[in-house]
N, C-alpha and C. Protein backbone atom coordinates (compact mmCIF):
# COMPACT_ATOMS: atom_id res chain seq x y z
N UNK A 1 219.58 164.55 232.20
CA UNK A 1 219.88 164.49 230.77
C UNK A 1 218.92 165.42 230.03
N UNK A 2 219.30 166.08 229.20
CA UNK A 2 218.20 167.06 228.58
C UNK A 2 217.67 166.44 227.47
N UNK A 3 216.52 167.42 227.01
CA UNK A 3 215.59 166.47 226.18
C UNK A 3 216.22 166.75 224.80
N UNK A 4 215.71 165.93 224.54
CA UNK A 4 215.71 165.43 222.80
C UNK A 4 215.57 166.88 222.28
N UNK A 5 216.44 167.36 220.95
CA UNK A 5 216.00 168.64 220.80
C UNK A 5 215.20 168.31 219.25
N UNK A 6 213.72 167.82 219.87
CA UNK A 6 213.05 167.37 218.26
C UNK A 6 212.85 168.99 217.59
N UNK A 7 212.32 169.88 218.87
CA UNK A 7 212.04 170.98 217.57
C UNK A 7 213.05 172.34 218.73
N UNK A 8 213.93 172.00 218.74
CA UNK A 8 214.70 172.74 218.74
C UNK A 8 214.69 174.55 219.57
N UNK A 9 214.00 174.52 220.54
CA UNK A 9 213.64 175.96 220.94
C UNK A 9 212.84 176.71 220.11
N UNK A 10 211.81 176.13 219.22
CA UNK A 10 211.02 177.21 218.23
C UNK A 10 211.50 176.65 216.76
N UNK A 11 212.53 176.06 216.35
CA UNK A 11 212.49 175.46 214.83
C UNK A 11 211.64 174.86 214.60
N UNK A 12 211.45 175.33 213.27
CA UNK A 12 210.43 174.56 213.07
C UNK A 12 211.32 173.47 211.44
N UNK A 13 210.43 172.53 211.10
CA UNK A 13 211.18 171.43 210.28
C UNK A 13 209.85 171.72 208.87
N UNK A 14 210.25 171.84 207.95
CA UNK A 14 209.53 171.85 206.30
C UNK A 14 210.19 170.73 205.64
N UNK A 15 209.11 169.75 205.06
CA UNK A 15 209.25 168.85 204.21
C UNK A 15 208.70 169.65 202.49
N UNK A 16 209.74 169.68 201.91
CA UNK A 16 209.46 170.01 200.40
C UNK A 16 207.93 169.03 200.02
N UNK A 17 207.38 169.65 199.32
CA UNK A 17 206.03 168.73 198.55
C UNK A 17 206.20 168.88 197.16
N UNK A 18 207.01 167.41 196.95
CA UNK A 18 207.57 167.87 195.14
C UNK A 18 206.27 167.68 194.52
N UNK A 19 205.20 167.21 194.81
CA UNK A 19 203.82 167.48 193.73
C UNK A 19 203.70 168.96 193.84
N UNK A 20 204.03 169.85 195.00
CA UNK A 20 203.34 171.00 194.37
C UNK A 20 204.74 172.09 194.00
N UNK A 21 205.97 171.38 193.78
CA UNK A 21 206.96 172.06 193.46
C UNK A 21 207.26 171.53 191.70
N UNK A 22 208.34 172.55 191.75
CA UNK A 22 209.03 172.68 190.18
C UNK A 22 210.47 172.65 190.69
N UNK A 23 211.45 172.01 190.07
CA UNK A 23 212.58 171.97 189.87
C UNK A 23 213.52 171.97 188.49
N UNK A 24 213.82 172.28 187.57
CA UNK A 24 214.10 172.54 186.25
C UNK A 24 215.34 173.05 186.09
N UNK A 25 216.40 172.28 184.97
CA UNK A 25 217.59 172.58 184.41
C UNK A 25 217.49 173.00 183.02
N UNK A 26 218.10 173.92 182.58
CA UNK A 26 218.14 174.29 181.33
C UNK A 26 219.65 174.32 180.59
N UNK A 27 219.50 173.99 179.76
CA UNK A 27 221.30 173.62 179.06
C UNK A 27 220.89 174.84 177.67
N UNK A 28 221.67 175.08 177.19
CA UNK A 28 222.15 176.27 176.05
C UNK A 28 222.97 175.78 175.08
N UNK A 29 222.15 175.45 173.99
CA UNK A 29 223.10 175.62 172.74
C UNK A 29 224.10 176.36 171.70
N UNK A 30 225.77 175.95 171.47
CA UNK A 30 226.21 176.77 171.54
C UNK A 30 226.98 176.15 169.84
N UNK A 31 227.39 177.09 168.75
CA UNK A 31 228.35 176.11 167.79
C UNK A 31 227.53 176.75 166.56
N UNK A 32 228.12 176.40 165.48
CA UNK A 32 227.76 176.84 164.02
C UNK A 32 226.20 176.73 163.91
N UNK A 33 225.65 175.84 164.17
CA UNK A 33 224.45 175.14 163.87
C UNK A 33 223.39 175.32 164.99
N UNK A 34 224.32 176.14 166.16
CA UNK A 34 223.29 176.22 167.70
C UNK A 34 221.70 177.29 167.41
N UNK A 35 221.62 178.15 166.31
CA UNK A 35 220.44 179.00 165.73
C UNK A 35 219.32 178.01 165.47
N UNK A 36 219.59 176.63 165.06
CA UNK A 36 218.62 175.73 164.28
C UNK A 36 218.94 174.37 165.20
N UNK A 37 218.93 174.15 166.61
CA UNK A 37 219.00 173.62 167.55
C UNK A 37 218.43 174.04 168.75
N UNK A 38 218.17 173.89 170.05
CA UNK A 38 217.38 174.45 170.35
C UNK A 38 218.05 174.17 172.07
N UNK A 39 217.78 174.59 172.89
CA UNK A 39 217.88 175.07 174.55
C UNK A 39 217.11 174.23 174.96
N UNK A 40 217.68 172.61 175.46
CA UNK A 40 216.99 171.79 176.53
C UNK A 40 216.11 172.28 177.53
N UNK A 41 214.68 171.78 178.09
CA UNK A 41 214.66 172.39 178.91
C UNK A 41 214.54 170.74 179.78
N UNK A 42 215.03 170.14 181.10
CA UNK A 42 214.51 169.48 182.03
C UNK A 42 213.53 169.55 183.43
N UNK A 43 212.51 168.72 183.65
CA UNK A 43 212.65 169.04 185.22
C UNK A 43 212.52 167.53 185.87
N UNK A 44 212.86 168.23 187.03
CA UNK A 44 213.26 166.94 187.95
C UNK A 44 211.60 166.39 188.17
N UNK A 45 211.32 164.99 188.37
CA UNK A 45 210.26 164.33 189.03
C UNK A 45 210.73 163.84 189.83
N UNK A 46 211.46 163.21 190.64
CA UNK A 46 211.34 162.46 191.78
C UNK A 46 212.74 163.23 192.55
N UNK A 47 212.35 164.45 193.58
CA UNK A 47 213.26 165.28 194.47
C UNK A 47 212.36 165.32 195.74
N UNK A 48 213.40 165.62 196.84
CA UNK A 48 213.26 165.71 198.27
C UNK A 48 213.97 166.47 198.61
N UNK A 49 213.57 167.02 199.89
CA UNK A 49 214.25 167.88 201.04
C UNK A 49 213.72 168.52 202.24
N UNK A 50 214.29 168.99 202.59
CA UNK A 50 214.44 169.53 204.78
C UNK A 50 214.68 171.06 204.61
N UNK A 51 213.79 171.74 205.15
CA UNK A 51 213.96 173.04 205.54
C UNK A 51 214.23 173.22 207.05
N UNK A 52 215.23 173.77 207.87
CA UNK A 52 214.78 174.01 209.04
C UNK A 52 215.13 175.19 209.60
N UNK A 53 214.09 176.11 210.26
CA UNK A 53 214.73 177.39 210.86
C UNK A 53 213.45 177.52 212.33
N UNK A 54 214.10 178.98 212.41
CA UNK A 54 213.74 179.47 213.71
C UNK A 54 213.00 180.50 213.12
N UNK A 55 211.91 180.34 212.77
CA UNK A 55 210.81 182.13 212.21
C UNK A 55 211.24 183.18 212.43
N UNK A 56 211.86 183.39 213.60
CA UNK A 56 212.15 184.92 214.10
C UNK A 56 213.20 184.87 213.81
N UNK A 57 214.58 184.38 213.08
CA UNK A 57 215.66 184.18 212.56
C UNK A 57 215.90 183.36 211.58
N UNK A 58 215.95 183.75 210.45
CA UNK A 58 216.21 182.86 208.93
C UNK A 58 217.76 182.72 209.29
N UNK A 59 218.57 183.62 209.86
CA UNK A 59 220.02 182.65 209.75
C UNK A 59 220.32 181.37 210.57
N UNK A 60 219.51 180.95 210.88
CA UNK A 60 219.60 179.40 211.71
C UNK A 60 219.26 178.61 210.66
N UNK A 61 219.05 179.01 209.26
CA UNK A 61 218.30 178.02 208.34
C UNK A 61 218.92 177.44 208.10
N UNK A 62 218.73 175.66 208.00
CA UNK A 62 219.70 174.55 207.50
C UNK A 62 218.73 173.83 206.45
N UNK A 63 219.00 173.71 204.75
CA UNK A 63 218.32 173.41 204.02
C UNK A 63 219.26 171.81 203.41
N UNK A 64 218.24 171.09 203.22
CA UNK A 64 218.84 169.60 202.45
C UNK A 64 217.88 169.33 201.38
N UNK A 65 218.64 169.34 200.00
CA UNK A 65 217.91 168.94 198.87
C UNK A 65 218.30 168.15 198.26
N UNK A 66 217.53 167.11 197.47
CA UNK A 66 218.03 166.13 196.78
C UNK A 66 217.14 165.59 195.72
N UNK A 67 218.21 165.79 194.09
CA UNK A 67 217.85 165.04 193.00
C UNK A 67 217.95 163.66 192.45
N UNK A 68 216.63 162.69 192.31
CA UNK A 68 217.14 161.62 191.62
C UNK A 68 217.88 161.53 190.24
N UNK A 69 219.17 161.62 189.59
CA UNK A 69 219.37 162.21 188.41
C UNK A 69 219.20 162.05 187.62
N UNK A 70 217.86 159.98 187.49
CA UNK A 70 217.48 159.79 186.03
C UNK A 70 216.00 160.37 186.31
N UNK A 71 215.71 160.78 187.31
CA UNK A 71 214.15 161.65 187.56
C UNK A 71 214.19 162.83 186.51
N UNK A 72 215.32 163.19 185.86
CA UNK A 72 214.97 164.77 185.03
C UNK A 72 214.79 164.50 183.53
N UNK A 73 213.58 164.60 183.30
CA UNK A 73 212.72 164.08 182.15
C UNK A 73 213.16 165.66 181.14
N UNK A 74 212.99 165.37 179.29
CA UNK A 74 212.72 166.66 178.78
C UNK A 74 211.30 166.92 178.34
N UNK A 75 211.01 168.31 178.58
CA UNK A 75 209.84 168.97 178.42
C UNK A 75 209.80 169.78 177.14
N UNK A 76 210.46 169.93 176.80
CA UNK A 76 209.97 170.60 175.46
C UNK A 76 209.52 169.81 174.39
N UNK A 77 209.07 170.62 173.75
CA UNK A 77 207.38 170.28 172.69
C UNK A 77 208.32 169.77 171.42
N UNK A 78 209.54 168.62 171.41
CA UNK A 78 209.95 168.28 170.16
C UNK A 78 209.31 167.12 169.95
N UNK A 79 210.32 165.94 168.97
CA UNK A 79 209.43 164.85 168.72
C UNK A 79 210.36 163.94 169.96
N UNK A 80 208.91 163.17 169.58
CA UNK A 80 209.28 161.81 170.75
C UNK A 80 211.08 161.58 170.80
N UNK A 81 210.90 160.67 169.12
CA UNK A 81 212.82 160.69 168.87
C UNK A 81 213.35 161.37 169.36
N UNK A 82 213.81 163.07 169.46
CA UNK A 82 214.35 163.89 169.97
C UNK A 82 214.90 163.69 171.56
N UNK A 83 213.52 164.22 171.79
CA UNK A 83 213.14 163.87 173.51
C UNK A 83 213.90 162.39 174.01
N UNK A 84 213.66 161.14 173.31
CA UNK A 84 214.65 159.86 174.00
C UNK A 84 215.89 160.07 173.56
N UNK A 85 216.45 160.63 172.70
CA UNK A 85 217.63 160.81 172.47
C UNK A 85 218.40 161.63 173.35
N UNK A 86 218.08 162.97 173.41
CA UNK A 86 218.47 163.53 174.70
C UNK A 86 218.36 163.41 176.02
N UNK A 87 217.14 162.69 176.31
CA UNK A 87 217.55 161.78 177.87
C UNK A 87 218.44 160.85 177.85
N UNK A 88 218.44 159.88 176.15
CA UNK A 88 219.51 159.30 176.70
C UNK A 88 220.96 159.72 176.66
N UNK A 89 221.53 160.98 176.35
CA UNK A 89 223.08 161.45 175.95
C UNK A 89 222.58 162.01 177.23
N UNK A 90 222.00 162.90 178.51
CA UNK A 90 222.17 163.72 179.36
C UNK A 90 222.11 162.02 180.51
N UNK A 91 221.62 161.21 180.53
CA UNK A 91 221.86 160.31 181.68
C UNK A 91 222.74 159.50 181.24
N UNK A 92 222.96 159.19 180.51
CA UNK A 92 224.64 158.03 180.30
C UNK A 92 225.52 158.96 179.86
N UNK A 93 226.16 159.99 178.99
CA UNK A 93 226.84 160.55 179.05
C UNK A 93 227.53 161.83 180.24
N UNK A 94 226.35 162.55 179.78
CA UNK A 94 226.21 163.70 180.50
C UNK A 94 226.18 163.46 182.16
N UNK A 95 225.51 163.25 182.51
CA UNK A 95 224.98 162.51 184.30
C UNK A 95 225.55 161.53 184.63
N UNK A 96 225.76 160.40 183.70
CA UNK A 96 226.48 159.17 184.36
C UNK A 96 225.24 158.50 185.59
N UNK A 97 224.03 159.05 185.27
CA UNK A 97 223.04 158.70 186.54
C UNK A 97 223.27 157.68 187.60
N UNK A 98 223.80 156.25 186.62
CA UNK A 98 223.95 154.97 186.97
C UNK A 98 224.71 154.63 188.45
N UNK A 99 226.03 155.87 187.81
CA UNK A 99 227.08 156.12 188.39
C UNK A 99 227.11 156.77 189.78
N UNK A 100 226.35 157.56 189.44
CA UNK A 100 226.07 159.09 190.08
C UNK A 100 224.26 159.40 190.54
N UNK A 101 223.86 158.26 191.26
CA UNK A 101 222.34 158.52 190.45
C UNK A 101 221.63 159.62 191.41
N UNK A 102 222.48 160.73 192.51
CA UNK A 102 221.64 161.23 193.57
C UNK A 102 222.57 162.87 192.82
N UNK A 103 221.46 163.55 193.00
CA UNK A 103 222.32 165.10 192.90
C UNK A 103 222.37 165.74 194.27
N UNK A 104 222.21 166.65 194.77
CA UNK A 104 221.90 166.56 196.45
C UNK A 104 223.12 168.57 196.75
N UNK A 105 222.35 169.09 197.41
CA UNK A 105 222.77 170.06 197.95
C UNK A 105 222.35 170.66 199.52
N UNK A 106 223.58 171.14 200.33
CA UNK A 106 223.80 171.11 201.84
C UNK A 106 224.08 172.63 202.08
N UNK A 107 223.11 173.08 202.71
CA UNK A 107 223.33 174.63 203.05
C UNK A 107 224.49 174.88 204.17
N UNK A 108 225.15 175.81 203.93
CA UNK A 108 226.28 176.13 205.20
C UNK A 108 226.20 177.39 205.62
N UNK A 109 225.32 177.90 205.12
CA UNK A 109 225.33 179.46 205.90
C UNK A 109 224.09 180.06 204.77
N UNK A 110 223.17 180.99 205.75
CA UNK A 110 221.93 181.48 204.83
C UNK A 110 221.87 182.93 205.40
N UNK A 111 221.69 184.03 204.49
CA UNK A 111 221.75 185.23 204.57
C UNK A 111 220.08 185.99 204.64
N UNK A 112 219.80 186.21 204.91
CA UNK A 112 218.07 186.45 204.78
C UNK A 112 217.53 188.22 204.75
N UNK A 113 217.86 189.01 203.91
CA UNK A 113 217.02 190.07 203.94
C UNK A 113 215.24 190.59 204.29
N UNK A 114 214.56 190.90 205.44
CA UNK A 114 213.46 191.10 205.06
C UNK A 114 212.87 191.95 204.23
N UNK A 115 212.00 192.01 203.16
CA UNK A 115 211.66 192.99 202.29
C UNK A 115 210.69 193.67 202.96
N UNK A 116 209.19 192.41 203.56
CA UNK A 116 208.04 192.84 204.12
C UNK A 116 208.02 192.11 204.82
N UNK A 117 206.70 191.62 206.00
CA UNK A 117 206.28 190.68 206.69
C UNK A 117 206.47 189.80 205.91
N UNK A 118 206.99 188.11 206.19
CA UNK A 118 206.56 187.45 205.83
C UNK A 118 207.48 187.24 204.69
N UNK A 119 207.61 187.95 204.09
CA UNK A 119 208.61 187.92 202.40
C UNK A 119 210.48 187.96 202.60
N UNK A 120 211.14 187.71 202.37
CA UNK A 120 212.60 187.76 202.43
C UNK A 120 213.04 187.48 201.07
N UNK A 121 214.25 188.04 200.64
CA UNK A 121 215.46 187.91 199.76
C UNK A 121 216.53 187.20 200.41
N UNK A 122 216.96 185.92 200.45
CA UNK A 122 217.67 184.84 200.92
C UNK A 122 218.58 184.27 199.91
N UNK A 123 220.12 184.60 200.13
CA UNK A 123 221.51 183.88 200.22
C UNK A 123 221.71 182.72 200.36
N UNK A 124 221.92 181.70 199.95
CA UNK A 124 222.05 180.12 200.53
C UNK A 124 223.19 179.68 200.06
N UNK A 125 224.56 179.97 201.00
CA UNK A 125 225.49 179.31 200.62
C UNK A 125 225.68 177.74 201.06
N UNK A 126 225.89 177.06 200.13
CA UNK A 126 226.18 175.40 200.15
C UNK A 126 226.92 175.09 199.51
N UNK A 127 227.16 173.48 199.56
CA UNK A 127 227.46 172.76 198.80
C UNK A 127 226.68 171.66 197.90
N UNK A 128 226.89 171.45 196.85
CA UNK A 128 226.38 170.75 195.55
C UNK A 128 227.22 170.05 195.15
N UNK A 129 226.54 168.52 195.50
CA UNK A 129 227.26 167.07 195.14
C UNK A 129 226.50 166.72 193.60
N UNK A 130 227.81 167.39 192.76
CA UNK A 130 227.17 166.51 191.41
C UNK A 130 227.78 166.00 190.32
N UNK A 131 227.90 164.47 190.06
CA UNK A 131 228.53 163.77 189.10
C UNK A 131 229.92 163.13 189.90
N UNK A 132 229.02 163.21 191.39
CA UNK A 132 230.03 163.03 191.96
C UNK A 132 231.12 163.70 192.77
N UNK A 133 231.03 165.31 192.07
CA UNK A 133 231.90 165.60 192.91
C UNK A 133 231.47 166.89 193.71
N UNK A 134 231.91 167.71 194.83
CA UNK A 134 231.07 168.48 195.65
C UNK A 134 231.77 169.70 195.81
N UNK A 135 231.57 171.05 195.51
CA UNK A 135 231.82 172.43 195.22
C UNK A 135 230.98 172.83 196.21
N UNK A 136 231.28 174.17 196.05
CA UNK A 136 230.24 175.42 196.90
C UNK A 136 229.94 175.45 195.88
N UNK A 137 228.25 176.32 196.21
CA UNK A 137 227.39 176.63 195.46
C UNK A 137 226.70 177.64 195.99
N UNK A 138 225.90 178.78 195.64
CA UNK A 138 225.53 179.93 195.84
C UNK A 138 224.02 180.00 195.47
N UNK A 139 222.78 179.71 196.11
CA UNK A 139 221.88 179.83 195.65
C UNK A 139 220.85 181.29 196.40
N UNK A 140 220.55 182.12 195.47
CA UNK A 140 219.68 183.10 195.15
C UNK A 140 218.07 183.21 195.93
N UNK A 141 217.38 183.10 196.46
CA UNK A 141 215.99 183.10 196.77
C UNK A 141 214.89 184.18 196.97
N UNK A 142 213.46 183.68 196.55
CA UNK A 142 212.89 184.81 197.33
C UNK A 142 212.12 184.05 198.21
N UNK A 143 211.75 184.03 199.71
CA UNK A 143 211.33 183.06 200.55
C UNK A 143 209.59 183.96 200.94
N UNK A 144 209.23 183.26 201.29
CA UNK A 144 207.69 183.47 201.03
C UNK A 144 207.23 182.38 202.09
N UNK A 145 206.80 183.30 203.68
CA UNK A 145 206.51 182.59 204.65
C UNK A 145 205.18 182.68 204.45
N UNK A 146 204.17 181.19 204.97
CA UNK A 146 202.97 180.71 204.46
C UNK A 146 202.19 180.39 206.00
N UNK A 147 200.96 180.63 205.71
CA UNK A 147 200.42 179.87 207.57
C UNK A 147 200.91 178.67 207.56
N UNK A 148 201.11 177.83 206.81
CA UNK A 148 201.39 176.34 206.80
C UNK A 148 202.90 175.73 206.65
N UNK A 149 203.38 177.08 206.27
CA UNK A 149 204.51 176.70 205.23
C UNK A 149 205.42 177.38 204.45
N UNK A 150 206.20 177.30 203.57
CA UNK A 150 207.02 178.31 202.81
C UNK A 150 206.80 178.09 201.74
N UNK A 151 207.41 178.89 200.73
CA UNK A 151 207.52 179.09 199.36
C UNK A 151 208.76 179.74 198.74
N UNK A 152 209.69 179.36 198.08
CA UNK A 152 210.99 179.82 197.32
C UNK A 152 211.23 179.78 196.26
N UNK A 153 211.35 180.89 195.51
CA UNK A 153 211.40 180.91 193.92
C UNK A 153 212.87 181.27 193.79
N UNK A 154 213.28 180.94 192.41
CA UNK A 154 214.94 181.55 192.83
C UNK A 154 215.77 180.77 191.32
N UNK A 155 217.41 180.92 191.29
CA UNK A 155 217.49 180.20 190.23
C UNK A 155 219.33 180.10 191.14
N UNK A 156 219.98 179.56 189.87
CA UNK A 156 221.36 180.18 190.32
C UNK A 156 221.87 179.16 188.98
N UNK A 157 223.37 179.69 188.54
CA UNK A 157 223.60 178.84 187.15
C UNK A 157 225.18 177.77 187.55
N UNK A 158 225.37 177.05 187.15
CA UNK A 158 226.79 176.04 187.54
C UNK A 158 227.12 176.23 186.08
N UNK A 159 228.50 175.90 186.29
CA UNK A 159 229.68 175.25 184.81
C UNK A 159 229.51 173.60 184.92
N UNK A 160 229.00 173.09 184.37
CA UNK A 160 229.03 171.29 183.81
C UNK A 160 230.51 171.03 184.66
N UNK A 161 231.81 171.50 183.65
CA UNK A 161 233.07 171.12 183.81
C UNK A 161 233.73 171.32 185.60
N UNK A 162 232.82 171.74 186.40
CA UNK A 162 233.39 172.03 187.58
C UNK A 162 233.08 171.00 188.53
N UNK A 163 231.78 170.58 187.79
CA UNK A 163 231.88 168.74 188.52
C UNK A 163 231.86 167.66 187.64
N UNK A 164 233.02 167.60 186.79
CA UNK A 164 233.79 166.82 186.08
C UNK A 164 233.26 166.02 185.15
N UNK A 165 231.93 167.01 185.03
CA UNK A 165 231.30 166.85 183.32
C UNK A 165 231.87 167.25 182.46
N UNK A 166 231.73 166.33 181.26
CA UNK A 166 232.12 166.53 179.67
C UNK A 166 231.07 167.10 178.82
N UNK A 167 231.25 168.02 178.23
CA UNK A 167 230.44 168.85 177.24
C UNK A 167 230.50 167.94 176.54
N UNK A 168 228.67 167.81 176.22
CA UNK A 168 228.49 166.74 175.01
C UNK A 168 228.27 167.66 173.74
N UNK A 169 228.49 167.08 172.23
CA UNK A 169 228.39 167.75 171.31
C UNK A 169 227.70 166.80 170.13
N UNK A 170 227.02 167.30 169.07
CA UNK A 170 226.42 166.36 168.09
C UNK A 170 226.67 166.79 166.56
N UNK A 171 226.69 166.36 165.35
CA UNK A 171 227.01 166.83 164.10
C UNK A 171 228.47 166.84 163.87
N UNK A 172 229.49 166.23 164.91
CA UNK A 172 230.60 166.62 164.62
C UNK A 172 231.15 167.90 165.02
N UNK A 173 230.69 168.03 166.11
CA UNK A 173 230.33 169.57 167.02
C UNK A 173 230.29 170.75 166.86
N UNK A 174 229.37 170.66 165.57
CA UNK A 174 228.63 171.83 164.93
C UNK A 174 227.79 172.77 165.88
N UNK A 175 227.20 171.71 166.86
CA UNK A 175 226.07 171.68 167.72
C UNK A 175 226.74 171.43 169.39
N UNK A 176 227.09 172.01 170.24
CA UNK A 176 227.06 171.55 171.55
C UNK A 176 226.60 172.48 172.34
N UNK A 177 226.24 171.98 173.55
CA UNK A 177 226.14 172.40 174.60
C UNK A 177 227.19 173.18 175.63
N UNK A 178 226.82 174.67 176.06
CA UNK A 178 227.57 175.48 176.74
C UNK A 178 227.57 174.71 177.89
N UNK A 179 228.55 175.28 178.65
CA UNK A 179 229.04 174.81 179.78
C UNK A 179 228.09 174.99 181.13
N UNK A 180 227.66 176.25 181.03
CA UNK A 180 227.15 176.98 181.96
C UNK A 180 225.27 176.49 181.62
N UNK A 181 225.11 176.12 182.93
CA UNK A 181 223.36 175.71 183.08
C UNK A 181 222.41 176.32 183.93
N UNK A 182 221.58 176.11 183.69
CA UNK A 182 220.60 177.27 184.61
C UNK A 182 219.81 176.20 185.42
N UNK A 183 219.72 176.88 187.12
CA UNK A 183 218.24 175.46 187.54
C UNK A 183 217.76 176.57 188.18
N UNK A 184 216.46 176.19 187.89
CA UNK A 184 215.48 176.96 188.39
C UNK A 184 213.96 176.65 189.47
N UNK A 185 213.83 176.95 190.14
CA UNK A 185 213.01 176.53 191.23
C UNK A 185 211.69 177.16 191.42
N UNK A 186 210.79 176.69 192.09
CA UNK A 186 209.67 177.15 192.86
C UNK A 186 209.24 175.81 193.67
N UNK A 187 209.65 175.93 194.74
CA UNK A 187 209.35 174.99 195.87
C UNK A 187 208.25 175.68 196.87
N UNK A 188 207.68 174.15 197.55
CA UNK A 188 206.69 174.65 198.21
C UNK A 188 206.88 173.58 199.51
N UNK A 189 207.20 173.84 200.58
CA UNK A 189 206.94 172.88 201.66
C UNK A 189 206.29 173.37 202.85
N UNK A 190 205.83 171.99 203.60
CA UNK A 190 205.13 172.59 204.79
C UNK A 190 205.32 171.56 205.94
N UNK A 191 204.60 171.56 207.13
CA UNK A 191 205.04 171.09 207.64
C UNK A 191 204.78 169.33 208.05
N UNK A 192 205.76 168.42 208.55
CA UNK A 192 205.08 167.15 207.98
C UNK A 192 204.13 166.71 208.76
């Protein structure tokens, strides 16, 4: 019987370290009144995930990430009021968290350019389970091999309405939110 394939002929396995990572959504205001309103910014606190490849080959990479969806707090410098108001229209309206409370994305194929030693421009086609429902998704990278570990900066943008979100709006929808969102990254994992 052959052995257990814990590390796989040379894979090696990366646990994300969300203390020393960033994860962040940004929404865009759009409507009569969107000049004197302002561009959410969120980031996630409580995310996880699995890196796994073969060093001498980034296309063996199989990546698993996952958002808690009432973990995405707002960061911008408004007032308190503000700030609870819009967590609460982006997790009961917007997110449905209750409903929906995991965001979560599954790599199916990874493209890896080397630039230099060590450095790559990386493709990550997946899928993205969110609000429930699960699309391809296309994420962007720059990968940044570490003695310990990796590093990935990168962004890529979704439409709300493609996983069967409703554009929320306020003032009588003087004021709403575009469709299209931005998440943006700098992850750091190593090994566990």
């Amino acid at each position: 019987m052959p052995e257990v394939v814990a590390e796989e002929a040379g894979v090696t396995t990366y646990q994300v370290n969300a203390r020393a990572s960033r994860f962040t959504v940004q929404a865009f205001a759009e409507g009569l009144f969107s000049a004197f309103g302002h561009n959410p910014k969120l980031n996630a606190t409580d995310f996880s995930g699995e890196i796994r490849f073969h060093p001498d080959d980034l296309r063996t990479a199989a990546l698993q990430f996952k958002v808690k969806a009432d973990s995405l707090q707002v960061v911008d410098k408004i007032s308190d009021q503000d700030k609870q108001e819009i967590t609460r229209m982006m997790l009961d309206q917007v997110l449905e968290a209750t409903r929906f409370p995991e965001i979560a994305f599954v790599s199916k194929a990874v493209v890896a350019t080397r630039i230099y030693e060590g450095f790559y421009r990386v493709t990550i086609d997946g899928q993205l389970t969110l609000h429930g429902v699960t699309r391809d998704h296309v994420i962007e990278t720059q990968l940044r091999l570490l003695e310990n570990g990796l590093r990935a900066e990168g962004e890529s943008r979704l439409r709300q309405t493609n996983h069967g979100i409703k554009l929320v709006s306020v003032a009588a929808g003087t004021l709403k939110v575009k469709d299209e969102v931005k998440l943006s990254f700098d992850i750091v994992a190593g090994r566990p």
